[in-house]
C-alpha atoms as a PDB file:
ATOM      1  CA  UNK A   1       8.637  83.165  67.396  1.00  0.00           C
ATOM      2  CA  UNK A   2       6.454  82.733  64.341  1.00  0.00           C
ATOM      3  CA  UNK A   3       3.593  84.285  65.942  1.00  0.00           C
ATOM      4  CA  UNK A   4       5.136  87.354  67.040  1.00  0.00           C
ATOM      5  CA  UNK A   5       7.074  87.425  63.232  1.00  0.00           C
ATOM      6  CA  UNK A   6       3.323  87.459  61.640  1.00  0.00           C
ATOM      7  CA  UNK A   7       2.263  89.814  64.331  1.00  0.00           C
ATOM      8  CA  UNK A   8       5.093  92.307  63.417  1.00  0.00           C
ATOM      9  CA  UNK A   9       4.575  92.052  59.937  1.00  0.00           C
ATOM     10  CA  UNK A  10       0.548  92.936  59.783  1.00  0.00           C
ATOM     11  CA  UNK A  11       1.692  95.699  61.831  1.00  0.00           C
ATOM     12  CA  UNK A  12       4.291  97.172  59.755  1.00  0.00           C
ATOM     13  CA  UNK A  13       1.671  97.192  57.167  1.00  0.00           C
ATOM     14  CA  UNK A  14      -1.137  99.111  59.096  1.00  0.00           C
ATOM     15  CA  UNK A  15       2.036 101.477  60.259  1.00  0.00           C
ATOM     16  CA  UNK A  16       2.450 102.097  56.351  1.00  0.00           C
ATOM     17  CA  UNK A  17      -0.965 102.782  55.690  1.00  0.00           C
ATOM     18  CA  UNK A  18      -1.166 105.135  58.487  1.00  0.00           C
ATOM     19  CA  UNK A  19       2.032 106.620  57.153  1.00  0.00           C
ATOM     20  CA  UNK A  20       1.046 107.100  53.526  1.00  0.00           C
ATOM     21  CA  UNK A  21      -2.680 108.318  54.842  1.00  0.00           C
ATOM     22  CA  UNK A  22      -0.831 111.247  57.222  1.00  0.00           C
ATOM     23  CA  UNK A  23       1.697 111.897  55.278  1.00  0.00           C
ATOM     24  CA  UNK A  24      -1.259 112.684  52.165  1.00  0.00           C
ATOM     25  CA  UNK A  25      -2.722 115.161  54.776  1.00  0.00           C
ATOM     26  CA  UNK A  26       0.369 116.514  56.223  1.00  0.00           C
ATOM     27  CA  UNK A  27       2.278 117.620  52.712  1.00  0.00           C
ATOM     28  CA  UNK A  28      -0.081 120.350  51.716  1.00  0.00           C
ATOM     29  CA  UNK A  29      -0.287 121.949  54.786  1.00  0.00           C
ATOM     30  CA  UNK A  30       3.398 122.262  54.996  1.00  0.00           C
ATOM     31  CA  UNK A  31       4.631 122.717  51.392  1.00  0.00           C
ATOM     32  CA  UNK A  32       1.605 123.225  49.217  1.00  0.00           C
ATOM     33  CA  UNK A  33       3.832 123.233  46.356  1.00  0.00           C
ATOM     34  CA  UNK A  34       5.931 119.913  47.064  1.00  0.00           C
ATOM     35  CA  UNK A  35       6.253 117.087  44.614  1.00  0.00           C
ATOM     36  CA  UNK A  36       4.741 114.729  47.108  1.00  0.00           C
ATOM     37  CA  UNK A  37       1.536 116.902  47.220  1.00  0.00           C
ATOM     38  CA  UNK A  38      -1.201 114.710  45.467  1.00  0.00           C
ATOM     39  CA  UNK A  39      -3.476 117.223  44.879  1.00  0.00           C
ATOM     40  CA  UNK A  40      -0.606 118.744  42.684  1.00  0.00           C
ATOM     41  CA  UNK A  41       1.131 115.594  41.692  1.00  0.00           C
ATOM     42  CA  UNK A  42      -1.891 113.783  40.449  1.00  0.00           C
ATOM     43  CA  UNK A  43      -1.129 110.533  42.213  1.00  0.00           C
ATOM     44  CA  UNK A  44      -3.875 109.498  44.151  1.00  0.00           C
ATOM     45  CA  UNK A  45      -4.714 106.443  42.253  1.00  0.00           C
ATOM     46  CA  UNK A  46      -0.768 105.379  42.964  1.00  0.00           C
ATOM     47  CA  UNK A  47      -1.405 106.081  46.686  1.00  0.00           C
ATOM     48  CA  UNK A  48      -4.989 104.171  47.134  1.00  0.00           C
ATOM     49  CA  UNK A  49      -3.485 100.777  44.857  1.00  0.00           C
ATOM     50  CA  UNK A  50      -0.051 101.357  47.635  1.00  0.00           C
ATOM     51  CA  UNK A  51      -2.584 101.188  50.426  1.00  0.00           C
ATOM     52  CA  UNK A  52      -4.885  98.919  49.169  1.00  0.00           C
ATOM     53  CA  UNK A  53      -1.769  96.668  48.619  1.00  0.00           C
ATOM     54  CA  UNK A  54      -0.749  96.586  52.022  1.00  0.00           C
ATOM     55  CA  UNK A  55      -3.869  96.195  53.596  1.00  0.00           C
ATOM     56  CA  UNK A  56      -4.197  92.597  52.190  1.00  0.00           C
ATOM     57  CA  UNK A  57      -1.007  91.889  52.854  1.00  0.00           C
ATOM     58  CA  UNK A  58      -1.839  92.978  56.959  1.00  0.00           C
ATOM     59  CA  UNK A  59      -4.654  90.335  56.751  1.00  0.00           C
ATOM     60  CA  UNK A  60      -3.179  87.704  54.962  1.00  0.00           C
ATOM     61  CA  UNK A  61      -0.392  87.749  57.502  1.00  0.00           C
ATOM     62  CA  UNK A  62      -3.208  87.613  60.113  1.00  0.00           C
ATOM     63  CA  UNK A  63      -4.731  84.670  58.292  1.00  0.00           C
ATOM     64  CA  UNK A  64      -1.683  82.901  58.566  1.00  0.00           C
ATOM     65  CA  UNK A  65      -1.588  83.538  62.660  1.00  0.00           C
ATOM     66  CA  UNK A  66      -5.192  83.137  63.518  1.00  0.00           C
ATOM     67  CA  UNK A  67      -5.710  79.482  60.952  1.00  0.00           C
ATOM     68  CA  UNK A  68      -5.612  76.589  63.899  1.00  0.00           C
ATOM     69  CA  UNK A  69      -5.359  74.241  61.256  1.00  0.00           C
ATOM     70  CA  UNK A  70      -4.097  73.002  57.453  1.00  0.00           C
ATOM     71  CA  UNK A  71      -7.555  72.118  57.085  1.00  0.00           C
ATOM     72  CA  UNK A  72      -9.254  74.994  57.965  1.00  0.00           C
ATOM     73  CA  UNK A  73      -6.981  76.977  55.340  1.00  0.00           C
ATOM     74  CA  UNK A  74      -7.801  74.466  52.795  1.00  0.00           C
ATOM     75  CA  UNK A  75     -11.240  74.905  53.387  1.00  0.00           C
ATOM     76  CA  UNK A  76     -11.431  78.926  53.239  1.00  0.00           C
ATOM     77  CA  UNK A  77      -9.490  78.425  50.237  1.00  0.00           C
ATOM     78  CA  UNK A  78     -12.273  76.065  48.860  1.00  0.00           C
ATOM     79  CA  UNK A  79     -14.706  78.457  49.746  1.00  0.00           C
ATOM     80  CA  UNK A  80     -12.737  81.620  47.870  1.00  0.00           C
ATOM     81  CA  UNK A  81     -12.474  79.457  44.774  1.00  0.00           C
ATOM     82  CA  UNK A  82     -16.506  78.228  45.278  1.00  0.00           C
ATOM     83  CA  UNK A  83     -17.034  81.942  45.601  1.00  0.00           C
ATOM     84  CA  UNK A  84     -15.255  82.916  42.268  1.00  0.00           C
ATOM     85  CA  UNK A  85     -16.910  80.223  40.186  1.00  0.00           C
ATOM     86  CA  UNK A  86     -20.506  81.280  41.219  1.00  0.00           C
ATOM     87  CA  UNK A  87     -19.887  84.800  39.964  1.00  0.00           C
ATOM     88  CA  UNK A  88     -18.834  83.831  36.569  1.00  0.00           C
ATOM     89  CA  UNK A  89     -22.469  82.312  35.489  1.00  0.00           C
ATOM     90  CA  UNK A  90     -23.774  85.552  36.685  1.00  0.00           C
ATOM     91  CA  UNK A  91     -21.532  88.193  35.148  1.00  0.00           C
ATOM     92  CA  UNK A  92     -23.877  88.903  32.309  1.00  0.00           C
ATOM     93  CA  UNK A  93     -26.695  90.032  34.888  1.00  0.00           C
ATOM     94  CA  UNK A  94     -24.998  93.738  36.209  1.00  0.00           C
ATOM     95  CA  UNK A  95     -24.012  93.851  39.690  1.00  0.00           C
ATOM     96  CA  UNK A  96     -26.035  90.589  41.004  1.00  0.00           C
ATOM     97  CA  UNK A  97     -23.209  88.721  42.949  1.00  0.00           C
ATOM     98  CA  UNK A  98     -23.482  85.131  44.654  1.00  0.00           C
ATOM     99  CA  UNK A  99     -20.385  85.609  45.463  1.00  0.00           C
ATOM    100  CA  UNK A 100     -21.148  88.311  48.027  1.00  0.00           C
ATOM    101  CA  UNK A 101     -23.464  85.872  49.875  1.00  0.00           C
ATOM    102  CA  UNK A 102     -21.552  83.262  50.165  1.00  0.00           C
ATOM    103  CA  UNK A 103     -18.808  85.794  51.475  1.00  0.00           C
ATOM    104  CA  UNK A 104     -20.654  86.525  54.054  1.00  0.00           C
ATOM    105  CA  UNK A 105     -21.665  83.622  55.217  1.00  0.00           C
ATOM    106  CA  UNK A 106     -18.277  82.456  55.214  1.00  0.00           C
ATOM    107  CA  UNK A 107     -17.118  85.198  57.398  1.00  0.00           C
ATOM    108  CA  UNK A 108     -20.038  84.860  59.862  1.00  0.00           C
ATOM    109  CA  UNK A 109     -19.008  80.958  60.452  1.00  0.00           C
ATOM    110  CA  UNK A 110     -15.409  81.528  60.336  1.00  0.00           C
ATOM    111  CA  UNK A 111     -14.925  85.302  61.696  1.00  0.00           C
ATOM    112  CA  UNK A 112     -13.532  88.199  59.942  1.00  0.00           C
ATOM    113  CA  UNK A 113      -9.757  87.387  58.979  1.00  0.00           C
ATOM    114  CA  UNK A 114     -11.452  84.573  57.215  1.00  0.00           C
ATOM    115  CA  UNK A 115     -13.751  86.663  55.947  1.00  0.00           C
ATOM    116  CA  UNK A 116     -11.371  88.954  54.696  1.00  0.00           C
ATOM    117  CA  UNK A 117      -9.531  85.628  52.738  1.00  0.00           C
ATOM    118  CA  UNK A 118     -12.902  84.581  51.105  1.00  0.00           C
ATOM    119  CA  UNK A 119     -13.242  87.513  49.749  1.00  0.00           C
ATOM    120  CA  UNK A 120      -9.686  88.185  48.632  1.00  0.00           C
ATOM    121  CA  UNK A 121      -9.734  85.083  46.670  1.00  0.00           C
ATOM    122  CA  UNK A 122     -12.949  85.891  44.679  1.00  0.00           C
ATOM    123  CA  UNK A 123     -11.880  88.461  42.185  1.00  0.00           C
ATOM    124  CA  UNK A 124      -8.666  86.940  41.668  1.00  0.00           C
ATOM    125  CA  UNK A 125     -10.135  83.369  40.643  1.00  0.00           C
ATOM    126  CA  UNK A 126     -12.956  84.884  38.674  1.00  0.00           C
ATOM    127  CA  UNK A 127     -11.327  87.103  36.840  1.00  0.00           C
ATOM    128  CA  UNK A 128      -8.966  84.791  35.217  1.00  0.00           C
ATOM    129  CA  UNK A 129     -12.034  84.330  33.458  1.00  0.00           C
ATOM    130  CA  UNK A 130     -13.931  87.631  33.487  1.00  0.00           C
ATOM    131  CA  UNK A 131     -10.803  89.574  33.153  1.00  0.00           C
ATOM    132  CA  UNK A 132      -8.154  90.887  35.301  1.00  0.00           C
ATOM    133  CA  UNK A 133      -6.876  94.794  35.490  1.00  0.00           C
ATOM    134  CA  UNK A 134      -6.334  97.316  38.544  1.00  0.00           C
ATOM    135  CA  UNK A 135      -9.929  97.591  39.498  1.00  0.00           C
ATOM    136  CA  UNK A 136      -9.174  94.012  40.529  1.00  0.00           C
ATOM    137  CA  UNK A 137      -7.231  94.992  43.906  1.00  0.00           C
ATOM    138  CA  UNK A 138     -10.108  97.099  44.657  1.00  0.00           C
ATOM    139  CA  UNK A 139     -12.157  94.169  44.365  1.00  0.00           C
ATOM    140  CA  UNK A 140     -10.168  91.778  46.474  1.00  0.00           C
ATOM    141  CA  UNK A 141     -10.393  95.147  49.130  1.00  0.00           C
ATOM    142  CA  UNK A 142     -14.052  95.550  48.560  1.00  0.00           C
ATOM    143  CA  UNK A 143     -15.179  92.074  48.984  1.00  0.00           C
ATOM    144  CA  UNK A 144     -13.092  91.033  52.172  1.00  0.00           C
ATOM    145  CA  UNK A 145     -14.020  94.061  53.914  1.00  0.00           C
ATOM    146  CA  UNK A 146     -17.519  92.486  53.221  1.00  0.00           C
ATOM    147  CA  UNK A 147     -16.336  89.112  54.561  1.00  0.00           C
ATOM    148  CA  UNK A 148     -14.204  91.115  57.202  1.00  0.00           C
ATOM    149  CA  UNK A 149     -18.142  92.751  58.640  1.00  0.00           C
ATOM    150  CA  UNK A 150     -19.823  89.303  58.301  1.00  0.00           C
ATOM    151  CA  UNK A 151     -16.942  87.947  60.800  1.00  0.00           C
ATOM    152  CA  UNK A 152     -17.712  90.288  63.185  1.00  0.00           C
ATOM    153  CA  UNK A 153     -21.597  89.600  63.335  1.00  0.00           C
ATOM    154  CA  UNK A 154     -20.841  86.439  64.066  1.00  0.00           C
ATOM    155  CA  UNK A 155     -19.617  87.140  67.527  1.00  0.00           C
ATOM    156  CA  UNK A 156     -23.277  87.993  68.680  1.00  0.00           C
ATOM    157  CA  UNK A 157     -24.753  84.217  68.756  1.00  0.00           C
ATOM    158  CA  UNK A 158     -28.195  85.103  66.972  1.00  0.00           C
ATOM    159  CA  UNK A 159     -30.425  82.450  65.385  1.00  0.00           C
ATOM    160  CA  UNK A 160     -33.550  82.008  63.705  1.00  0.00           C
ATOM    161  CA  UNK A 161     -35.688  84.686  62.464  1.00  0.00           C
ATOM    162  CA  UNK A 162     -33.449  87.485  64.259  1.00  0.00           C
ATOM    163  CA  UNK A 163     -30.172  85.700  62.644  1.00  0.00           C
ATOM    164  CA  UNK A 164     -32.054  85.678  59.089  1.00  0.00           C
ATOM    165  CA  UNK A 165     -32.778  89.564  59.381  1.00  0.00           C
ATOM    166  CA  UNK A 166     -29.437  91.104  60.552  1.00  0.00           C
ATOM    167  CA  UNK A 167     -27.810  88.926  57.555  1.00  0.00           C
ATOM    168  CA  UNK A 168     -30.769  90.547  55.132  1.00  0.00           C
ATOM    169  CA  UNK A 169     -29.700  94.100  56.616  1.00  0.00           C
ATOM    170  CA  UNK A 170     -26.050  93.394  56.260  1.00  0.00           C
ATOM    171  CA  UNK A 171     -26.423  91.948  52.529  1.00  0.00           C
ATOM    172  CA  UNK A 172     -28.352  95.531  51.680  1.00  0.00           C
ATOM    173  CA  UNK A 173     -25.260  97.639  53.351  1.00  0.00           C
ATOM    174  CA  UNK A 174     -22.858  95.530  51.442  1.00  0.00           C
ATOM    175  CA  UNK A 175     -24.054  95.765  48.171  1.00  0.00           C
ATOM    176  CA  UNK A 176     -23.287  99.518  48.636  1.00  0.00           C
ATOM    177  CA  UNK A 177     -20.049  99.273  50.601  1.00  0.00           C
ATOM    178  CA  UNK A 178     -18.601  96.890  47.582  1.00  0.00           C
ATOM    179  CA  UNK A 179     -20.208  99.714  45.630  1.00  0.00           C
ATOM    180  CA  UNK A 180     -18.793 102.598  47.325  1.00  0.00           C
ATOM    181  CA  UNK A 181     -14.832 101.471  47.419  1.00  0.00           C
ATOM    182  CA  UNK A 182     -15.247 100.507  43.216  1.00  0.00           C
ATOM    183  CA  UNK A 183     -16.447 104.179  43.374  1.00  0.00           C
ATOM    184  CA  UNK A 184     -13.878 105.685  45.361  1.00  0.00           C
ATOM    185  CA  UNK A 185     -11.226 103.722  42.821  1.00  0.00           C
ATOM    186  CA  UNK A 186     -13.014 105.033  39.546  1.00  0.00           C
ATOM    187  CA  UNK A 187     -13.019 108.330  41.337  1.00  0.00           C
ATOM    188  CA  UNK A 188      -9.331 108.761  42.394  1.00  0.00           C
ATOM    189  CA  UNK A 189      -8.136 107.039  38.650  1.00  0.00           C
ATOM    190  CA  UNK A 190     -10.564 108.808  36.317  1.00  0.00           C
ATOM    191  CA  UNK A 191     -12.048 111.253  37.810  1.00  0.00           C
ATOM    192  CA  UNK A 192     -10.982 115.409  37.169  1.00  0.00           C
ATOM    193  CA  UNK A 193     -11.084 116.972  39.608  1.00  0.00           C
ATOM    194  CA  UNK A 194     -11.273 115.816  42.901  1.00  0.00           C
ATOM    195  CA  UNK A 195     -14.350 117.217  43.966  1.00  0.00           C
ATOM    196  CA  UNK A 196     -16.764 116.211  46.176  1.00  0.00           C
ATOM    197  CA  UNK A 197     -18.778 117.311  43.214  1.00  0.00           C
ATOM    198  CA  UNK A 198     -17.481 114.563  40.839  1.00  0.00           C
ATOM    199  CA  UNK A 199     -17.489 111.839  43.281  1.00  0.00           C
ATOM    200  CA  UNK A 200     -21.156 112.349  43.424  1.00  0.00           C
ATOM    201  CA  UNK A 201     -21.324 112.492  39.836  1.00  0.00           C
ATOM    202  CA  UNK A 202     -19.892 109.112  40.023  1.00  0.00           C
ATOM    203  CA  UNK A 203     -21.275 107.754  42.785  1.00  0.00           C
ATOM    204  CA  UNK A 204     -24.870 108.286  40.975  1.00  0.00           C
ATOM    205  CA  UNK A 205     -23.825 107.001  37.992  1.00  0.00           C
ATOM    206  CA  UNK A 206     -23.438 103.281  39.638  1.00  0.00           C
ATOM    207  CA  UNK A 207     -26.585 103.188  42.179  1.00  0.00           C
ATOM    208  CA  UNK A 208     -28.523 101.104  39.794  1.00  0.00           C
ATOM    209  CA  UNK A 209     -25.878  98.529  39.972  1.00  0.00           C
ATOM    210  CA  UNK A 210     -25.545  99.195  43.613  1.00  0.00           C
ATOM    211  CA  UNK A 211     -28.683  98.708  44.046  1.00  0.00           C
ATOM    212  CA  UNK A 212     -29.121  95.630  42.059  1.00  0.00           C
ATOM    213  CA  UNK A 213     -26.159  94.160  44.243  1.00  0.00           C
ATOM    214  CA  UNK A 214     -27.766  94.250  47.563  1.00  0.00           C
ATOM    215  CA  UNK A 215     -31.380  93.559  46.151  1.00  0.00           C
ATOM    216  CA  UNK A 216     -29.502  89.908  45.046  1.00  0.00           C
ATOM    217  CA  UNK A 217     -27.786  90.101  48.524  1.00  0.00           C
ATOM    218  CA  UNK A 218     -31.117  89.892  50.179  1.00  0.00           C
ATOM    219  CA  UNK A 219     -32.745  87.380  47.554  1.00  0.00           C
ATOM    220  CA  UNK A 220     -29.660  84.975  48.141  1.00  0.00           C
ATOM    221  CA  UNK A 221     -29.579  85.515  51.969  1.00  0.00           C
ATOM    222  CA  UNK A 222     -33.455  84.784  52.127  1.00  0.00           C
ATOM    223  CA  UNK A 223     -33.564  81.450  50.290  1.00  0.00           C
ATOM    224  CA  UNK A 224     -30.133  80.074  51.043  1.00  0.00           C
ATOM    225  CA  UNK A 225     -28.780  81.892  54.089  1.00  0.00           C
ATOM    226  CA  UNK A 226     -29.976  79.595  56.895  1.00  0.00           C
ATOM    227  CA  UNK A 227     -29.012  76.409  55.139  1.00  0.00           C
ATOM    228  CA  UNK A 228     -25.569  77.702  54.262  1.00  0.00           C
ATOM    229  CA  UNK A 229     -24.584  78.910  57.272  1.00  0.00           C
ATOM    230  CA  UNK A 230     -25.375  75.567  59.093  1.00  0.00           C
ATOM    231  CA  UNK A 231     -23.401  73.383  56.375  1.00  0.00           C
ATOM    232  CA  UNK A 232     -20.465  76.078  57.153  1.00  0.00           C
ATOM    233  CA  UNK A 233     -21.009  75.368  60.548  1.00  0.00           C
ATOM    234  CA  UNK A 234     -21.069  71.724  60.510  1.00  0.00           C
ATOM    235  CA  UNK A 235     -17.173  71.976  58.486  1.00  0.00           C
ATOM    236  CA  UNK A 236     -16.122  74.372  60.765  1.00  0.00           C
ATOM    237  CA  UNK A 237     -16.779  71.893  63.951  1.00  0.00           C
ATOM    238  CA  UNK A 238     -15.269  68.745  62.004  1.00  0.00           C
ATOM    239  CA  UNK A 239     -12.181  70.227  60.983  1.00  0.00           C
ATOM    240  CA  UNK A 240     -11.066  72.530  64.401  1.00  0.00           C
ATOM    241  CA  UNK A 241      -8.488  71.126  65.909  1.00  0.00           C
ATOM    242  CA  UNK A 242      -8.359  70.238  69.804  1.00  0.00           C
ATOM    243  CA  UNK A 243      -5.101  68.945  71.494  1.00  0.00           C
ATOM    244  CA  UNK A 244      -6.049  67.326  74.779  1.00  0.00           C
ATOM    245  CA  UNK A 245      -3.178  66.508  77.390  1.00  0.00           C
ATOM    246  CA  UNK A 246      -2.284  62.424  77.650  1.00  0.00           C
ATOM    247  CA  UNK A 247      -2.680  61.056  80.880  1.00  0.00           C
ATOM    248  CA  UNK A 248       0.669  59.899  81.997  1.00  0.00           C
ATOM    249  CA  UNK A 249       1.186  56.156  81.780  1.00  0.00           C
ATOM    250  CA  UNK A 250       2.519  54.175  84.631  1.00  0.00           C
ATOM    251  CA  UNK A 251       5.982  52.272  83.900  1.00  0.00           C
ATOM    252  CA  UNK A 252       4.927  48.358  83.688  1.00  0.00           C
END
């Protein structure tokens, strides 16, 4: 029964999102002039914060399905809160983010709702210290989506050299995914007008820092990667849980 509640509630949320996202396409087409038109309205920062809100929500009700034990939580947690406190020492050097490694090695040992968790919990641990504000939700999206891709390349058993270059490839496209959805924030909350024009504008402005982020990605990956991932591993087989069926014992 608790399954199927969790299962019903991630739902919901990915019905709302799919809701809000139609019904932002829909409006102008019908009544260009409506209220609920945010092209008119000026309310697509209110919109992306309402979606970005109910995505985590979908996977932290997922989280709570797909855990098989207290220990595993408590160790995802552990690794959200090692996450945060690795970024801190590095906030004065722009954009390059331990945090984003050890993301994705998390998700690639523990698969992408984890994932998704460890990177959740980053920003809002770290930025007790660094500072929190509304780009924070965008982080906490950002960043699990991050740990959400690492999860899934997890699922294709690779090792050694080939292992060490798809997580070196990965680390360069996440630097600029964590770099495009900051963007697409800045865009929809600053920006005037919504043009593809300005998003450009924008999107130029950070690929420095974007760039700086996955060149750390890469250095991270290259000298700690392997090493990480087979501590992960080694926590991951000590604290599954197995239930194995009792042989039945004869009466005396």
């Amino acid at each position: 029964m608790t399954t199927m509640r969790l299962h019903y509630k991630s739902s919901l949320c990915l019905l709302l999102i799919l809701a809000i996202f139609g019904g932002s396409l829909a409006v102008p087409i019908v009544d260009p002039s409506s209220p609920l038109n945010v092209s008119v309205s000026g309310k697509w920062s209110i919109g992306a914060i309402v979606i970005a809100v109910l995505a985590i929500l979908a996977f932290y009700f997922e989280f709570d399905n797909v855990a098989e034990s207290a220990k595993e939580i408590a160790l995802v947690s552990m690794l959200g809160t090692l996450s945060a406190v690795l970024r801190v020492p590095f906030a004065p050097i722009p954009s390059v983010q331990p945090s984003t490694f050890l993301i994705i090695c998390s998700g690639y040992v523990f698969g992408p709702v984890a994932g998704f968790m460890v990177g959740a919990l980053t920003p809002i641990v770290s930025n007790l210290f660094l500072g929190q504000g509304p780009w924070t939700l965008f982080q906490i999206f950002a960043w699990g989506f991050v740990g959400l891709g690492a999860g899934y390349l997890g699922r294709l058993s690779l090792s050694g050299r080939g292992l060490l270059a798809v997580l070196i490839f990965y680390g360069i496209f996440a630097g600029y995914l964590f770099g495009a959805i900051m963007n697409l924030w800045d865009w929809v909350t600053y920006a005037y007008p919504l043009t593809w024009s300005t998003y450009v504008a924008r999107s130029t402005l950070s690929l420095w820092f974007d760039s700086f982020h996955a060149i750390g990605n890469v250095l991270f990956i290259w000298f700690f990667g392997a090493k990480t991932i087979s501590i992960l591993e080694r926590f991951r087989r000590r604290f599954r849980v197995f239930y194995k069926e009792q042989e039945p014992v004869a009466p005396p």
